[in-house]
Structures are given as C-alpha cells and as structure tokens.
PDB file of N, CA and C in Angstrom:
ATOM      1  N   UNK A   1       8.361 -30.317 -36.449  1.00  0.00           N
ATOM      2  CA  UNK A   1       7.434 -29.433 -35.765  1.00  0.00           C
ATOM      3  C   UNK A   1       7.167 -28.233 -36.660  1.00  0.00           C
ATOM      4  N   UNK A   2       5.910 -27.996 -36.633  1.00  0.00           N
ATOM      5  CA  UNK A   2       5.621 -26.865 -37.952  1.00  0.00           C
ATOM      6  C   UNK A   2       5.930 -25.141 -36.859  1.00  0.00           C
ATOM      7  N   UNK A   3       6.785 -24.865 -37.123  1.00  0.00           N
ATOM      8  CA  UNK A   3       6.626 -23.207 -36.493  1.00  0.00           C
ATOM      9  C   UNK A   3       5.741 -22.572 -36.007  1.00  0.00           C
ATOM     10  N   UNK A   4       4.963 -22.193 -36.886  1.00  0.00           N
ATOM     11  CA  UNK A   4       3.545 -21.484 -37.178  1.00  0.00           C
ATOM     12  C   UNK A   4       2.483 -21.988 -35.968  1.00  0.00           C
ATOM     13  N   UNK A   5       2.855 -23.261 -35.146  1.00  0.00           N
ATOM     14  CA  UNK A   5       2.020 -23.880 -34.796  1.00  0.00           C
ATOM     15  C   UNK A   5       2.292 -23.813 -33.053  1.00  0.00           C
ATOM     16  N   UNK A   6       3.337 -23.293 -32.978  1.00  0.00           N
ATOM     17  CA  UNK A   6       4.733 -23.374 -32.213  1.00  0.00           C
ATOM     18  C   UNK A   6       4.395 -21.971 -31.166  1.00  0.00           C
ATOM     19  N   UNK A   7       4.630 -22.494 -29.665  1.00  0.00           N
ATOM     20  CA  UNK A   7       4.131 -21.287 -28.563  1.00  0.00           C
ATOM     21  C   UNK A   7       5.668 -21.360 -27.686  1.00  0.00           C
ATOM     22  N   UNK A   8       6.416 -20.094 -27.615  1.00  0.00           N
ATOM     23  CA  UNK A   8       7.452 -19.844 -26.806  1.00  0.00           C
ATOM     24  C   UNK A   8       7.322 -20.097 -25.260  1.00  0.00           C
ATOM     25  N   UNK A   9       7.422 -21.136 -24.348  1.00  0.00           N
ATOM     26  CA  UNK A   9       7.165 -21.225 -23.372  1.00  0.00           C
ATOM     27  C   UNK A   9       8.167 -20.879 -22.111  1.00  0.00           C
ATOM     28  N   UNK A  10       9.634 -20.635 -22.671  1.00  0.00           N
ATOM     29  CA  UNK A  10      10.242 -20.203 -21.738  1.00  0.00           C
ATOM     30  C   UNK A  10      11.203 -19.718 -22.754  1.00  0.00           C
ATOM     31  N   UNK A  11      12.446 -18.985 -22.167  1.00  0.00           N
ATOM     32  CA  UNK A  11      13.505 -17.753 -22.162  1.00  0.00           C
ATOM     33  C   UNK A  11      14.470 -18.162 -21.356  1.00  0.00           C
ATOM     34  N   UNK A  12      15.605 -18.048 -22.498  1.00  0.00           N
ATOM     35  CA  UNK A  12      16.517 -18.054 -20.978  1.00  0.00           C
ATOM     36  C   UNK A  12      17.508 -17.248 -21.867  1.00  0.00           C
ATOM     37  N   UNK A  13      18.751 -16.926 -20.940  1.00  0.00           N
ATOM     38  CA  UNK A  13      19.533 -15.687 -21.370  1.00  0.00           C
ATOM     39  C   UNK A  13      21.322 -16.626 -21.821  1.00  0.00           C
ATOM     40  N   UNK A  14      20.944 -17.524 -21.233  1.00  0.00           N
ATOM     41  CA  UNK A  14      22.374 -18.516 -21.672  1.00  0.00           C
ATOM     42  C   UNK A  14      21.915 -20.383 -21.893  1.00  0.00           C
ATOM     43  N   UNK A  15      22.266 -20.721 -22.868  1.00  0.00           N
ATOM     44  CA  UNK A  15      22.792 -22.176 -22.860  1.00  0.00           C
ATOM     45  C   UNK A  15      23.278 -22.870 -21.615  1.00  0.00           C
ATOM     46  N   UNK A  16      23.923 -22.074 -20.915  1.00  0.00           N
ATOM     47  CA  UNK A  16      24.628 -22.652 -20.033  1.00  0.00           C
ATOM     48  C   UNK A  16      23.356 -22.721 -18.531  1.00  0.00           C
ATOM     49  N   UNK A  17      22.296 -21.943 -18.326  1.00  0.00           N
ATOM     50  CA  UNK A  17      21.787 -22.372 -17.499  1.00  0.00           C
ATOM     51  C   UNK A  17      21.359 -23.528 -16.766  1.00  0.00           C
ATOM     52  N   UNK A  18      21.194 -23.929 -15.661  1.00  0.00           N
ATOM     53  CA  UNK A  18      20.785 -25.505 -15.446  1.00  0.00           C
ATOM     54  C   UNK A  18      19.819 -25.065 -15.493  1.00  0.00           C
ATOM     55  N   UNK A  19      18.605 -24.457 -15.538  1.00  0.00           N
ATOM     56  CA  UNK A  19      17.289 -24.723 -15.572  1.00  0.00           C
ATOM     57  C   UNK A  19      16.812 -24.989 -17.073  1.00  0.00           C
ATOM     58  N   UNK A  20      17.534 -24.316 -18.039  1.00  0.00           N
ATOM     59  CA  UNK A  20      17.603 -24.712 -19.205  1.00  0.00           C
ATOM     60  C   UNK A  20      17.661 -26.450 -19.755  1.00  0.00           C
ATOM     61  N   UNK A  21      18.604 -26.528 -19.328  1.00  0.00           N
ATOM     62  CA  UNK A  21      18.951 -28.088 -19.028  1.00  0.00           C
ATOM     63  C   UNK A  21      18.173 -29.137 -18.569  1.00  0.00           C
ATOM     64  N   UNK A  22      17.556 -28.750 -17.255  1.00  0.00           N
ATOM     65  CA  UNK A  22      16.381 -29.270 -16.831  1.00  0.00           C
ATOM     66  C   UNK A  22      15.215 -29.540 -17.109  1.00  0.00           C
ATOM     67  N   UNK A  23      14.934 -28.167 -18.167  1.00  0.00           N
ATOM     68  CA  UNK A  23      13.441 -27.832 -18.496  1.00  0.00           C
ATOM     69  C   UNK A  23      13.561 -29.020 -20.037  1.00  0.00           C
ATOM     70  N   UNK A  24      14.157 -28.913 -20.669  1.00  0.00           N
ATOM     71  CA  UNK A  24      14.799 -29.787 -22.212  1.00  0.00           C
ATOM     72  C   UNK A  24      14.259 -31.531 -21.471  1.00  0.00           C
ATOM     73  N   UNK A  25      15.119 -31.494 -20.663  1.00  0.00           N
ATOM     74  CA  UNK A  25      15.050 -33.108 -19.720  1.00  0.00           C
ATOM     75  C   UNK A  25      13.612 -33.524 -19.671  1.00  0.00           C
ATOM     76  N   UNK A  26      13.336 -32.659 -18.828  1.00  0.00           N
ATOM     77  CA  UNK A  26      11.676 -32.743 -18.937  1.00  0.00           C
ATOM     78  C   UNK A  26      10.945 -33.121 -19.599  1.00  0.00           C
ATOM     79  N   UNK A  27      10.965 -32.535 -20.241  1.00  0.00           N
ATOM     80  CA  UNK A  27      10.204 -31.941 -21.816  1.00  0.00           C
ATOM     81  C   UNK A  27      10.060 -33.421 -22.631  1.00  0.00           C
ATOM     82  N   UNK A  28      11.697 -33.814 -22.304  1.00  0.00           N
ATOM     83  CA  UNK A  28      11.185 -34.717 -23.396  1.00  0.00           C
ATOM     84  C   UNK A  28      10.902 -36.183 -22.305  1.00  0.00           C
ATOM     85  N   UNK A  29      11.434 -36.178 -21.234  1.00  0.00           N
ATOM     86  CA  UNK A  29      10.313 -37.399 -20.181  1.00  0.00           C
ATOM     87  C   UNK A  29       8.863 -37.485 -20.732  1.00  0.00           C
ATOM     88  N   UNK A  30       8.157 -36.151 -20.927  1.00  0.00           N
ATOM     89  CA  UNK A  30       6.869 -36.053 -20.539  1.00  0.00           C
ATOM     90  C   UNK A  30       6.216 -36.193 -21.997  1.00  0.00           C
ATOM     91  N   UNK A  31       7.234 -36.268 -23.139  1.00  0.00           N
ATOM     92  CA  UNK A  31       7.088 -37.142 -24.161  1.00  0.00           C
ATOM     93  C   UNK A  31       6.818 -35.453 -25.285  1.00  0.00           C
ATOM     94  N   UNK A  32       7.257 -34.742 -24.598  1.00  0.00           N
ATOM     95  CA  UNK A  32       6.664 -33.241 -25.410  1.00  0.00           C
ATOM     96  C   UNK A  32       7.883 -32.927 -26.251  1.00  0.00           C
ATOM     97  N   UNK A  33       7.714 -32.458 -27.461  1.00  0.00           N
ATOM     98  CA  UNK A  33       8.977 -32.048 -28.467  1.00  0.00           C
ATOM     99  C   UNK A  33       8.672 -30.588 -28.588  1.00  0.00           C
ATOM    100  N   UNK A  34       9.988 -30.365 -28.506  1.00  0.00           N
ATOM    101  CA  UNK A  34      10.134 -28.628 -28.467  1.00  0.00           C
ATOM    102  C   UNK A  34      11.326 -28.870 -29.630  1.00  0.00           C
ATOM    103  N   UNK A  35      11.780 -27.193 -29.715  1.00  0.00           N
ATOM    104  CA  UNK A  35      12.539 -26.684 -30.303  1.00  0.00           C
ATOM    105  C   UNK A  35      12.960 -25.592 -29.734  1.00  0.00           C
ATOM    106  N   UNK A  36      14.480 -25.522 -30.225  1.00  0.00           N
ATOM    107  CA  UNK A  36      15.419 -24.539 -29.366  1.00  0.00           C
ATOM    108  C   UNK A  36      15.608 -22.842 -30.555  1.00  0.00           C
ATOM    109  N   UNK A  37      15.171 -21.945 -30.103  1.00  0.00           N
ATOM    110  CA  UNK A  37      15.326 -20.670 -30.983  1.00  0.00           C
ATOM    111  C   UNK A  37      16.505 -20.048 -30.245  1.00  0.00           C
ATOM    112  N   UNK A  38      17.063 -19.302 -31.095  1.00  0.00           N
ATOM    113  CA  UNK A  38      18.365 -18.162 -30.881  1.00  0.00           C
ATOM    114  C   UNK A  38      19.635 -18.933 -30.291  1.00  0.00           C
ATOM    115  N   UNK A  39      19.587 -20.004 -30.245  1.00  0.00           N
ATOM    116  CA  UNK A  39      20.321 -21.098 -29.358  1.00  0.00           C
ATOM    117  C   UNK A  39      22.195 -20.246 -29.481  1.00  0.00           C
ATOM    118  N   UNK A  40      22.355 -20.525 -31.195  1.00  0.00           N
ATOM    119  CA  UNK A  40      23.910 -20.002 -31.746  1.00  0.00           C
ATOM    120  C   UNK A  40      24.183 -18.721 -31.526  1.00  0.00           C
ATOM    121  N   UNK A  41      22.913 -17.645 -32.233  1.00  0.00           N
ATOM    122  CA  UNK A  41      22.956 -16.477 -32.069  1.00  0.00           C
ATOM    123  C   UNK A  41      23.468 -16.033 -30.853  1.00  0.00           C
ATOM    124  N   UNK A  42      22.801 -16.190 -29.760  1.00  0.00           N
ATOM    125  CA  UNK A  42      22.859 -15.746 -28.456  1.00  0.00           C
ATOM    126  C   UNK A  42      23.572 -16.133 -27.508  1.00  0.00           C
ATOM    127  N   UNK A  43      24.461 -17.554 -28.056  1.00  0.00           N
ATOM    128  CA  UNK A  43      25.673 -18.083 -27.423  1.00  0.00           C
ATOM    129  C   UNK A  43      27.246 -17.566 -27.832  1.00  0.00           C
ATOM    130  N   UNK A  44      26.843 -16.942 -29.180  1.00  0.00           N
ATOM    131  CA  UNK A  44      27.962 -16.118 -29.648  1.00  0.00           C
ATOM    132  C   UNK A  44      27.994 -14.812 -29.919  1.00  0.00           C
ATOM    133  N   UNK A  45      27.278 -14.045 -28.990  1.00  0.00           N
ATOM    134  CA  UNK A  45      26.758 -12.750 -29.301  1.00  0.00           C
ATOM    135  C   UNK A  45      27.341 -11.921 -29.376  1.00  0.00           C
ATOM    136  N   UNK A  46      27.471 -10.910 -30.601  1.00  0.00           N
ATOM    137  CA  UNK A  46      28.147 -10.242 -31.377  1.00  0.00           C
ATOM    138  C   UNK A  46      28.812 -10.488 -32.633  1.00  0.00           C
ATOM    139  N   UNK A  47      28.823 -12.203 -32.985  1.00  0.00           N
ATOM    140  CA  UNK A  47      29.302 -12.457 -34.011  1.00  0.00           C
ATOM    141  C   UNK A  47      28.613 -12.065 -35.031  1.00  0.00           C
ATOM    142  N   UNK A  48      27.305 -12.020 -34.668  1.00  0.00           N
ATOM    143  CA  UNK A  48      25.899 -12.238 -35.666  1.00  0.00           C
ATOM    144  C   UNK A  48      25.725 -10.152 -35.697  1.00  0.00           C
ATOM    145  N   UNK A  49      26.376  -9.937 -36.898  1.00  0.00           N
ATOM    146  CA  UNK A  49      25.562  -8.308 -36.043  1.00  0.00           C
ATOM    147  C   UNK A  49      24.428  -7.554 -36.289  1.00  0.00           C
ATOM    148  N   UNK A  50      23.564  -8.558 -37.135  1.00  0.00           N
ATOM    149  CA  UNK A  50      21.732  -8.339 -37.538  1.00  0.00           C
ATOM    150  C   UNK A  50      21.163  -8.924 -35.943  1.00  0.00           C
ATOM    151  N   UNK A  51      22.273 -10.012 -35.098  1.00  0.00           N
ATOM    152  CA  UNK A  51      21.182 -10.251 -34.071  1.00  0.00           C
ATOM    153  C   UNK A  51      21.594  -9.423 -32.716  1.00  0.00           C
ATOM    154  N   UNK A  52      20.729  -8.428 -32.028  1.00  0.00           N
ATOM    155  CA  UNK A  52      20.701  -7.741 -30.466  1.00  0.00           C
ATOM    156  C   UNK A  52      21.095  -8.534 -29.317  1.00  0.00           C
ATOM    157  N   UNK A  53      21.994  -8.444 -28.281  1.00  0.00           N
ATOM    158  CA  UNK A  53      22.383  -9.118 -27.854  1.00  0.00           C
ATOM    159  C   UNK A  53      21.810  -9.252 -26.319  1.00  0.00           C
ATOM    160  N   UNK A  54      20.483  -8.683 -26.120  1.00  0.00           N
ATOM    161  CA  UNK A  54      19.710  -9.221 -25.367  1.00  0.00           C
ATOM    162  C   UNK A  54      18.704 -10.299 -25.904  1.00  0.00           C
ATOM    163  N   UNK A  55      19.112 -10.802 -26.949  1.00  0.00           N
ATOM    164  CA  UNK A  55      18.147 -11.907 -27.891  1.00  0.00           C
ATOM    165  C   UNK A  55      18.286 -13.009 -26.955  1.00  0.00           C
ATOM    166  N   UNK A  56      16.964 -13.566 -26.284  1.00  0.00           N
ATOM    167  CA  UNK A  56      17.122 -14.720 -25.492  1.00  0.00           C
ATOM    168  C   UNK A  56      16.716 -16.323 -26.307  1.00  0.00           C
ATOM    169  N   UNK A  57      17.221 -17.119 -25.556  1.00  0.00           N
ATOM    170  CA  UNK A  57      17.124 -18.380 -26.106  1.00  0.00           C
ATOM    171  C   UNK A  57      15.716 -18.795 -25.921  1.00  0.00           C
ATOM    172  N   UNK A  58      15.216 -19.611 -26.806  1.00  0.00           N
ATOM    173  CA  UNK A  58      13.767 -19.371 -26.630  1.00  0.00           C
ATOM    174  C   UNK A  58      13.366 -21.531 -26.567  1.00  0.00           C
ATOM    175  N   UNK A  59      12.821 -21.405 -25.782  1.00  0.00           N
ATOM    176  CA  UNK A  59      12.350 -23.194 -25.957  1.00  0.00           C
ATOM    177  C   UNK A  59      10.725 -23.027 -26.323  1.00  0.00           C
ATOM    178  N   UNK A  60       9.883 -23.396 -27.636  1.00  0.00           N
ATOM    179  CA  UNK A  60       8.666 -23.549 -28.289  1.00  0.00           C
ATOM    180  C   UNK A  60       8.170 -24.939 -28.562  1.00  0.00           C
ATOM    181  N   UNK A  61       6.890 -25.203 -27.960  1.00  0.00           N
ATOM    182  CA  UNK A  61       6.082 -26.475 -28.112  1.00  0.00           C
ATOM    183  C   UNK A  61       5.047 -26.395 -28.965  1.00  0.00           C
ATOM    184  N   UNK A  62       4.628 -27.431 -29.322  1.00  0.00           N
ATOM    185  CA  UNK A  62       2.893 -27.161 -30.018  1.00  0.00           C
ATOM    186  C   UNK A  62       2.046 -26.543 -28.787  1.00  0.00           C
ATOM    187  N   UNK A  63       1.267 -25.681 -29.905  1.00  0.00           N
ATOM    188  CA  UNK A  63       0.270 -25.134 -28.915  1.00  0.00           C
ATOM    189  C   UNK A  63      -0.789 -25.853 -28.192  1.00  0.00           C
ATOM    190  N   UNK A  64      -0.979 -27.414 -28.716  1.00  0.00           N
ATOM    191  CA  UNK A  64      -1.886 -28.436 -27.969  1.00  0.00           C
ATOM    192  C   UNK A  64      -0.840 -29.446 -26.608  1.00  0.00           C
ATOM    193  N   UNK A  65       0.636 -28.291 -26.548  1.00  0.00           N
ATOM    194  CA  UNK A  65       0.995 -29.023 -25.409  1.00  0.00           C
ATOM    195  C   UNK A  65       1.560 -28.104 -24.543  1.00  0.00           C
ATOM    196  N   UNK A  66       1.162 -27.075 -24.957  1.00  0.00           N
ATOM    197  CA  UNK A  66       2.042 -25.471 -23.914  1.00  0.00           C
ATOM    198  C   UNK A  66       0.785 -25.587 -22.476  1.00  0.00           C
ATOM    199  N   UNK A  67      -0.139 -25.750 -22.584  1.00  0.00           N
ATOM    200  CA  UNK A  67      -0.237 -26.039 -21.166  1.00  0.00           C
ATOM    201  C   UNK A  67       0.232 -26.773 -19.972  1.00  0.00           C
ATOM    202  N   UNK A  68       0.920 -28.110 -20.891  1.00  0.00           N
ATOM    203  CA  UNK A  68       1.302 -29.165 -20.150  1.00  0.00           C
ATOM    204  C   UNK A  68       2.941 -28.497 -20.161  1.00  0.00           C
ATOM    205  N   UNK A  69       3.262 -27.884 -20.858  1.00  0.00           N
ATOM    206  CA  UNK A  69       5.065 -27.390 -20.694  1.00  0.00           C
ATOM    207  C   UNK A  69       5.147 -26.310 -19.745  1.00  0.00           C
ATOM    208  N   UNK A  70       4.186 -25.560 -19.680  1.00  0.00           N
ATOM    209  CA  UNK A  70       3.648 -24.473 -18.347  1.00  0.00           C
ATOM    210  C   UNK A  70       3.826 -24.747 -17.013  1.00  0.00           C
ATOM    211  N   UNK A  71       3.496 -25.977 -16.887  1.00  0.00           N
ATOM    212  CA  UNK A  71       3.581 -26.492 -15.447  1.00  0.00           C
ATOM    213  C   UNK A  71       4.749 -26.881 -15.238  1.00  0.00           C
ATOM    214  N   UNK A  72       5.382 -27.675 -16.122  1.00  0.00           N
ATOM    215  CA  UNK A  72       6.473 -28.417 -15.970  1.00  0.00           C
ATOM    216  C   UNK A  72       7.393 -27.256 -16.069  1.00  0.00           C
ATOM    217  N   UNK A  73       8.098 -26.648 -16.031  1.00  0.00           N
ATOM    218  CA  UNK A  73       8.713 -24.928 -16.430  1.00  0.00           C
ATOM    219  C   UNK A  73       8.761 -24.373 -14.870  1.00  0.00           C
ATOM    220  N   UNK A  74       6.730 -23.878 -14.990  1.00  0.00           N
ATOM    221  CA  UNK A  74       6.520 -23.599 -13.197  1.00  0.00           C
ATOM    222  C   UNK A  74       7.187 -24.552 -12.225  1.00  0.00           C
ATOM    223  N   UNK A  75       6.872 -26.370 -12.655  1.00  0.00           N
ATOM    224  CA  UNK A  75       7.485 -26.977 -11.170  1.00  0.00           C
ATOM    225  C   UNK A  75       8.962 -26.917 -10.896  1.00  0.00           C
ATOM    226  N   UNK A  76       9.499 -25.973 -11.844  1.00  0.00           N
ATOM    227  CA  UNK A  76      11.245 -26.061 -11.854  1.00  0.00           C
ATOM    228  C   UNK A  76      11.646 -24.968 -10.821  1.00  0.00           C
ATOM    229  N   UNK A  77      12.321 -25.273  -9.651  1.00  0.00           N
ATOM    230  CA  UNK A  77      12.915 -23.874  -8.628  1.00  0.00           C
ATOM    231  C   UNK A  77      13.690 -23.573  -9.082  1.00  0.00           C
TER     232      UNK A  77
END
C-alpha cells in the first residue's frame, strides 16, 4: 500500500480495544487492505521518548476505499 495514497479512517487509543479488533475483521471481509500506524509506539508508551503518549493507533485505507471503510467503522456500536 503506497502511504501517500493512504486516508486515516479511524483512532483508537489501545491495541487492546474490541472495536479495534472488529473494525481490522471487517476490513478485511469486505476485501479492503489497511494498515496499522503507531501500533508499537503507543502500546509501549514511554519507551519511545521522540513519541507523545497521547499518540493514537491509527488504521489507513486507500483513498478509493475510505468511503466504503466509513461506513463499516460507523456500523460498529
């Protein structure tokens, strides 16, 4: 997946969330490839001490599929 190309569609504040979990599941049912940002950083926070430790975990799709990851995100309670 090229970065540059790449739209942050959700945040979350731990690894450990189930909606996190859920939203990944999804994602890839619906045949969409993401990528996981701050994943280490922010699971070990403070080890890293260039990274802030409100740095959230970030899940990014292509931008020709962040509409379709929008919904799927929204249909999650």
């Amino acid at each position: 997946m090229n970065a540059n190309n790449a739209v942050t569609v959700a945040t979350f504040t731990s690894n450990f969330d189930m909606k996190f979990f859920l939203f990944k599941e999804m994602l890839e049912e619906a045949g969409i490839k993401y990528m996981v940002v701050n994943e280490i950083s922010s699971t070990v926070d403070g080890v890293f001490a260039g990274s802030p430790s409100n740095m959230g975990i970030e899940i990014r799709v292509l931008e020709e599929n962040a509409e379709e990851a929008f919904e799927i995100y929204n249909s999650i309670k």
